[in-house]
PDB file of N, CA and C in Angstrom:
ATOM      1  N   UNK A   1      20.953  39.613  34.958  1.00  0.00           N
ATOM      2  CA  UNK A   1      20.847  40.149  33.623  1.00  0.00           C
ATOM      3  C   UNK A   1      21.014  39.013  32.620  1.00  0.00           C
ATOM      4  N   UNK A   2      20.485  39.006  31.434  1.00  0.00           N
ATOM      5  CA  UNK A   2      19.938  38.436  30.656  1.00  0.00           C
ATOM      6  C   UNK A   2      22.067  38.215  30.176  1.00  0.00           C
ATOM      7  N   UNK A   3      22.002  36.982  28.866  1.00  0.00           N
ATOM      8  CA  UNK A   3      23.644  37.161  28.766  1.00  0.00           C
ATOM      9  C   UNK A   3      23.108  37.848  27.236  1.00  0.00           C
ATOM     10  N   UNK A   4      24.483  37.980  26.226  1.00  0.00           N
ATOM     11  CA  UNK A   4      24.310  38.946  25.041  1.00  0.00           C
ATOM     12  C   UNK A   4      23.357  37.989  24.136  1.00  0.00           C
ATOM     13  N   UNK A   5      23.621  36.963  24.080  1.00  0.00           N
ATOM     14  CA  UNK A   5      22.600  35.784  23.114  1.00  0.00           C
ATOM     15  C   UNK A   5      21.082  35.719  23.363  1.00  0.00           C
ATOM     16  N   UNK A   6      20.966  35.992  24.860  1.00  0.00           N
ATOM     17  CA  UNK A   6      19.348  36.097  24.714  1.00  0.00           C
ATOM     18  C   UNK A   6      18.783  37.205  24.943  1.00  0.00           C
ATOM     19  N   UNK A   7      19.690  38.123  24.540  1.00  0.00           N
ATOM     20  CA  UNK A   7      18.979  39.733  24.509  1.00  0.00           C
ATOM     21  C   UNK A   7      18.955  40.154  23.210  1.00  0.00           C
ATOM     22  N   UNK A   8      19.392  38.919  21.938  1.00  0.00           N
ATOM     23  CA  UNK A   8      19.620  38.780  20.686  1.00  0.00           C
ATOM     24  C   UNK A   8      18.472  38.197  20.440  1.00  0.00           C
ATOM     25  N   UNK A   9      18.451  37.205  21.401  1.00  0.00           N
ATOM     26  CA  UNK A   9      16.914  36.440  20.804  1.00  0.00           C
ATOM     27  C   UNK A   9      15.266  36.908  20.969  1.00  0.00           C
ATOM     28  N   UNK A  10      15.737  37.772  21.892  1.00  0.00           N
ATOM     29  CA  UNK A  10      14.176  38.490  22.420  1.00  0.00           C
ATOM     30  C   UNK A  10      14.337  39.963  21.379  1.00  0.00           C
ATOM     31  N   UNK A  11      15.486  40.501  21.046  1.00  0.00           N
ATOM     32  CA  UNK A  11      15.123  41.796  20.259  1.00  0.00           C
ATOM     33  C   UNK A  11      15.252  42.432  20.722  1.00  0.00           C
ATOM     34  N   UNK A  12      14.376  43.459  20.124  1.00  0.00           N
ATOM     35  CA  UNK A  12      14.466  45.111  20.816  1.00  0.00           C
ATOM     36  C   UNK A  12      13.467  45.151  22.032  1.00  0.00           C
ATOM     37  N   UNK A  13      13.685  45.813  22.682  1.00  0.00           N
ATOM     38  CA  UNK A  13      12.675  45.794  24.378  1.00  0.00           C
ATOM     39  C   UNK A  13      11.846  46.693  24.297  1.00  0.00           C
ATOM     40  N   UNK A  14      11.775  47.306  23.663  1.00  0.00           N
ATOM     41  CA  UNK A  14      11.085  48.926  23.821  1.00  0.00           C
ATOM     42  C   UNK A  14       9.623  48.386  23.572  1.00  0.00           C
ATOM     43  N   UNK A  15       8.747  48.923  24.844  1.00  0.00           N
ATOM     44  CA  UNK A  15       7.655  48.777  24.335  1.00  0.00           C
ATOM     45  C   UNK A  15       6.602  49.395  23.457  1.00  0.00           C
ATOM     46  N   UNK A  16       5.588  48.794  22.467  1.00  0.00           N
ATOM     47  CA  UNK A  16       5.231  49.713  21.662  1.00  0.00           C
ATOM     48  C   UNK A  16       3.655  49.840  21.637  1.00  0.00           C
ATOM     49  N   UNK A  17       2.643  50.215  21.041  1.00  0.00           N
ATOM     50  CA  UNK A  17       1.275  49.945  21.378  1.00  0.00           C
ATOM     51  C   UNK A  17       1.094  50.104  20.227  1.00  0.00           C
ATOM     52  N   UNK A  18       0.225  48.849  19.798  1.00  0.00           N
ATOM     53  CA  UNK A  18      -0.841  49.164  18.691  1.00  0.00           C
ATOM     54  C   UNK A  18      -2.177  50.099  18.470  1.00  0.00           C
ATOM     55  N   UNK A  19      -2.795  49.964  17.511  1.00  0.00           N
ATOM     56  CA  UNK A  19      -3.956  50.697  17.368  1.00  0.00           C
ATOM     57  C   UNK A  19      -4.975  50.162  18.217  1.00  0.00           C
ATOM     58  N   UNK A  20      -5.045  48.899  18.468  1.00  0.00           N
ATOM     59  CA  UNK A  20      -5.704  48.528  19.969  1.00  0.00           C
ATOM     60  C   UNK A  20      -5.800  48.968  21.262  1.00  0.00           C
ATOM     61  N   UNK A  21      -4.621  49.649  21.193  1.00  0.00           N
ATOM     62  CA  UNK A  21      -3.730  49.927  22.594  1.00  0.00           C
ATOM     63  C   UNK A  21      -3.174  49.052  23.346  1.00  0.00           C
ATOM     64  N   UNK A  22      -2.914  47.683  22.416  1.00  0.00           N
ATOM     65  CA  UNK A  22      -1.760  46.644  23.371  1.00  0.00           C
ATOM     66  C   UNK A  22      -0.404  47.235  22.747  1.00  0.00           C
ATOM     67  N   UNK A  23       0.293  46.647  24.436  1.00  0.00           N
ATOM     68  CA  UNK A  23       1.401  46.799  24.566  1.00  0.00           C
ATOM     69  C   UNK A  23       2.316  45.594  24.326  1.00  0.00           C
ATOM     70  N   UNK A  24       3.419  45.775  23.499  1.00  0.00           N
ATOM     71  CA  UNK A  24       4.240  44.391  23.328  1.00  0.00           C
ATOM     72  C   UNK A  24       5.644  45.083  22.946  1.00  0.00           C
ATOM     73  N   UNK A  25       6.733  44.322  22.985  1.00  0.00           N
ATOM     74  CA  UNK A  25       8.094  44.714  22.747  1.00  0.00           C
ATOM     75  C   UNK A  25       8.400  44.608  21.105  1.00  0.00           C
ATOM     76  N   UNK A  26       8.783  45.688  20.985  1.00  0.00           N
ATOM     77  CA  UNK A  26       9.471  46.156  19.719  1.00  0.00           C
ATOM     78  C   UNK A  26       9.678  44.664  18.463  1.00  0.00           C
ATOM     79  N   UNK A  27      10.716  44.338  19.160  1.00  0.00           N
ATOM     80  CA  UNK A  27      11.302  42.361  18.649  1.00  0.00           C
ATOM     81  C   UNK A  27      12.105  42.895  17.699  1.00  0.00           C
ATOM     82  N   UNK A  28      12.835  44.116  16.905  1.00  0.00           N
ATOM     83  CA  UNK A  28      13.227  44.235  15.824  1.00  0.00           C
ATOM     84  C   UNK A  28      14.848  44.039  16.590  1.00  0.00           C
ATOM     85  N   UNK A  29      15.630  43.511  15.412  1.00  0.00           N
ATOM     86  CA  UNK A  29      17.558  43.446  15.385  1.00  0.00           C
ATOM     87  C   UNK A  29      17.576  44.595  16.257  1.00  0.00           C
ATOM     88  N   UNK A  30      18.697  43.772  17.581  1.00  0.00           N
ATOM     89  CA  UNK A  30      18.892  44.985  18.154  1.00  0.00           C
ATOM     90  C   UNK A  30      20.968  45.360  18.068  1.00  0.00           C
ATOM     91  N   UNK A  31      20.703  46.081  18.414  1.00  0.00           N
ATOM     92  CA  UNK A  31      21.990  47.105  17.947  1.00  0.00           C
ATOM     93  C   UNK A  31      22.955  47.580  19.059  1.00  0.00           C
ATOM     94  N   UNK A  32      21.963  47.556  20.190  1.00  0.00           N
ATOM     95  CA  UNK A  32      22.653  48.063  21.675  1.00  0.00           C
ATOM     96  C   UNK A  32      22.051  48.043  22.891  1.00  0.00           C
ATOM     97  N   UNK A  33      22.750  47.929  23.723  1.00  0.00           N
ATOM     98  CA  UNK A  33      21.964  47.453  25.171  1.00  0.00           C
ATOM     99  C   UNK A  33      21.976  48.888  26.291  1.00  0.00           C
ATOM    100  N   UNK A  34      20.682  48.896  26.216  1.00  0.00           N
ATOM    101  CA  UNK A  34      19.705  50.345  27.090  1.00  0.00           C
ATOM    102  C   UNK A  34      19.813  49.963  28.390  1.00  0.00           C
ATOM    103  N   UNK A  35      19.924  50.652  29.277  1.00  0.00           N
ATOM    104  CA  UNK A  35      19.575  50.789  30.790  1.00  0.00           C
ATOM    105  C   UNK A  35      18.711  51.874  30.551  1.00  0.00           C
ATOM    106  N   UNK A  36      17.395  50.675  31.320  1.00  0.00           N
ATOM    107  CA  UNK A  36      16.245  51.323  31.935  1.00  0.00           C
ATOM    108  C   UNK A  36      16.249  51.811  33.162  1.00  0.00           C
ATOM    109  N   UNK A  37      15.999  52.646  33.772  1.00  0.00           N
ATOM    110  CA  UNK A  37      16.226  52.936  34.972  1.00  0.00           C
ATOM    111  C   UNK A  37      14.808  52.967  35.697  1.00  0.00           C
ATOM    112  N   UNK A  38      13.649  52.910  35.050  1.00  0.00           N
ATOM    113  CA  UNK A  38      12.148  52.963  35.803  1.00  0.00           C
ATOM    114  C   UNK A  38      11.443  51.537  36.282  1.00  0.00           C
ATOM    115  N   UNK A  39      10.893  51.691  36.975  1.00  0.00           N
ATOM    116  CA  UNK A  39      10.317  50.519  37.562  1.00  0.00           C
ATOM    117  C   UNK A  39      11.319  50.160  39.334  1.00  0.00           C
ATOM    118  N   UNK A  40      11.073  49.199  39.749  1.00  0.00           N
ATOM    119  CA  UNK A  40      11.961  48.881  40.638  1.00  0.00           C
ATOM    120  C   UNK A  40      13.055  48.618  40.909  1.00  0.00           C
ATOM    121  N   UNK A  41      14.080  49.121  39.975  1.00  0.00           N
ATOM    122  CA  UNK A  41      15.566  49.332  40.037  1.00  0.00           C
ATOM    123  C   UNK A  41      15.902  49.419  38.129  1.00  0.00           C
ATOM    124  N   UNK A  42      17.191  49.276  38.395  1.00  0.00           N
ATOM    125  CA  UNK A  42      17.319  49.326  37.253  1.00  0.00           C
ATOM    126  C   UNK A  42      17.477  47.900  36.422  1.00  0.00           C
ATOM    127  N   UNK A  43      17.317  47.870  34.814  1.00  0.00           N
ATOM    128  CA  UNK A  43      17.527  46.513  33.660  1.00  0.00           C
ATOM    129  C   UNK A  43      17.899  47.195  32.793  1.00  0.00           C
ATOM    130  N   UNK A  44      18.050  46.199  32.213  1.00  0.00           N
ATOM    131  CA  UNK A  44      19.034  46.371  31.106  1.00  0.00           C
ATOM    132  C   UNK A  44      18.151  45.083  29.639  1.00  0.00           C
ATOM    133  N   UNK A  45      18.317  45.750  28.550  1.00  0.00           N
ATOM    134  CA  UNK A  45      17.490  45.475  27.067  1.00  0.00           C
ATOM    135  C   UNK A  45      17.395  45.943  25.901  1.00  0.00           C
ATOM    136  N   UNK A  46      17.975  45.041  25.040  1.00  0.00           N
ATOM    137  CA  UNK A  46      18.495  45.591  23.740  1.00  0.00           C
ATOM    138  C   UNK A  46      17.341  46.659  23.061  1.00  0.00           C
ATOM    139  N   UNK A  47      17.868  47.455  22.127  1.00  0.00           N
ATOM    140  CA  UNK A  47      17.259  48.033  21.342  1.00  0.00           C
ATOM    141  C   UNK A  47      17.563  48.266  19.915  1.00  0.00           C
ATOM    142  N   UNK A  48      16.810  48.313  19.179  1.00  0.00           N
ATOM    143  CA  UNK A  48      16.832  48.203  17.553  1.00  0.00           C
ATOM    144  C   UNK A  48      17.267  50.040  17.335  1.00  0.00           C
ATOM    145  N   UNK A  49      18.172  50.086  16.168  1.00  0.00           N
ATOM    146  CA  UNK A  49      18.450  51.583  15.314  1.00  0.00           C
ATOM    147  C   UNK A  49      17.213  52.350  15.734  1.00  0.00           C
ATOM    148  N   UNK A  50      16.628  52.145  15.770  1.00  0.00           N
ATOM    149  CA  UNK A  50      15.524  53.559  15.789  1.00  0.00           C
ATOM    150  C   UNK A  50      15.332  53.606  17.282  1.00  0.00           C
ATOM    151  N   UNK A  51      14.816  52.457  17.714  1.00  0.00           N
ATOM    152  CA  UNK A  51      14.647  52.930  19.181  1.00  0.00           C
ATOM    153  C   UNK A  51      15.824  53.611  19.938  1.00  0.00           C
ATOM    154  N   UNK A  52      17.194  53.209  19.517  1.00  0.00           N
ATOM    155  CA  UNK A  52      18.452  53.452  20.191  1.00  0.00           C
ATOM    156  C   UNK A  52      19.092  55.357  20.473  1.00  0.00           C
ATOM    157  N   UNK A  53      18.280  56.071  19.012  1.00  0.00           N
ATOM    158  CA  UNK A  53      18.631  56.953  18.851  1.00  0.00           C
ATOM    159  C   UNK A  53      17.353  57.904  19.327  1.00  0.00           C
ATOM    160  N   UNK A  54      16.857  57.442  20.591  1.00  0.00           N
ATOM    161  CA  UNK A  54      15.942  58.162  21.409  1.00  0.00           C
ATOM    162  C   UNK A  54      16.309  59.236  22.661  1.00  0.00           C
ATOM    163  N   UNK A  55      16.434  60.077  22.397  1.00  0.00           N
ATOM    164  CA  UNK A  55      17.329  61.548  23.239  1.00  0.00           C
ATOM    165  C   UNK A  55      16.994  60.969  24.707  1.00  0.00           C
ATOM    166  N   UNK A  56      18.333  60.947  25.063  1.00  0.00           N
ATOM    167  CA  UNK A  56      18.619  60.594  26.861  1.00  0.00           C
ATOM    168  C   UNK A  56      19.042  59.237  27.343  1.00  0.00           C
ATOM    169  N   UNK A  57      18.714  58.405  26.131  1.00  0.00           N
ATOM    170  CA  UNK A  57      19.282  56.886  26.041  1.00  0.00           C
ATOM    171  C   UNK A  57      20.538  56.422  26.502  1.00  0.00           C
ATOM    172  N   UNK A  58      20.500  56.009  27.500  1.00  0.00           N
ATOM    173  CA  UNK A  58      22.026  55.421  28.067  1.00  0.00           C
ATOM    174  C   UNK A  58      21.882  54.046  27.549  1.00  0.00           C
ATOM    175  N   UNK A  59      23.012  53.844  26.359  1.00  0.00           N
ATOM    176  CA  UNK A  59      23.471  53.003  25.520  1.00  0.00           C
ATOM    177  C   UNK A  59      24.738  52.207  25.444  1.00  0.00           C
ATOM    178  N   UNK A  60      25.052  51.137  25.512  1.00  0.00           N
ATOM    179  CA  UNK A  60      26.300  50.330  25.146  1.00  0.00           C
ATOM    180  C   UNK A  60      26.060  49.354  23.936  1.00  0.00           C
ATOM    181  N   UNK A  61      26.525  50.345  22.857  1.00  0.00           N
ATOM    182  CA  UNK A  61      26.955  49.309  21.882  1.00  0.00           C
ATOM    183  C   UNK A  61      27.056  47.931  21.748  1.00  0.00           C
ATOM    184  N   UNK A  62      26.752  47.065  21.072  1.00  0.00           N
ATOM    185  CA  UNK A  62      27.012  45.653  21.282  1.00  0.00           C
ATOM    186  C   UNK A  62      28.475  45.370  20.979  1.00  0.00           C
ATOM    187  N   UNK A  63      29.026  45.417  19.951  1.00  0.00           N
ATOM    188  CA  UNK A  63      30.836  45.790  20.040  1.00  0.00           C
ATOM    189  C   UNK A  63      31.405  45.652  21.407  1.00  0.00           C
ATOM    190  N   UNK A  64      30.988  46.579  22.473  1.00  0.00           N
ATOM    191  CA  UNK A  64      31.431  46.583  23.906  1.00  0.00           C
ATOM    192  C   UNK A  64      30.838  45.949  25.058  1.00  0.00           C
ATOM    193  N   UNK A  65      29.964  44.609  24.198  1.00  0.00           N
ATOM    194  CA  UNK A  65      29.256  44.008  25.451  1.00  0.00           C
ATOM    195  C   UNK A  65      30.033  42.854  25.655  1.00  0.00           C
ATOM    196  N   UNK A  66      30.780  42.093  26.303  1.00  0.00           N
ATOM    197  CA  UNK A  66      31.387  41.179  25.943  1.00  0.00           C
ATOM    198  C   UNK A  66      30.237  40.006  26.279  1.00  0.00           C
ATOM    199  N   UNK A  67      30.792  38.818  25.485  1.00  0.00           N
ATOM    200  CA  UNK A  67      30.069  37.438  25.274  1.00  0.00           C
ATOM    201  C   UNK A  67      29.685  36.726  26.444  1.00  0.00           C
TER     202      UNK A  67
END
């Protein structure tokens, strides 16, 4: 897993799609660190205020991530 500084530097994880239909990560201030659980196990990747408050989101605050 990534440490708290470079899950600061990459942003928010959430992926998003343009009107193109590319896919790219969010990048906005993130606020709290998501466990993803899909794909081949589970990760872990910050997310910005809006993405964070997405119903079912297993979230840890950054406050409680230690350094």
């Amino acid at each position: 897993m990534l440490n708290l500084t470079e899950l600061m530097d990459i942003g928010c994880a959430h992926t998003v799609v343009d009107s193109d239909g590319w896919m790219y990560p969010c990048g906005k201030p993130i606020v709290a660190i998501r466990r993803w659980p899909e794909g081949d196990g589970e990760s872990f990747g910050g997310v910005c205020q809006r993405h964070a408050k997405q119903a079912g989101a297993e979230l840890v605050p950054l406050e409680n991530v230690p350094q």
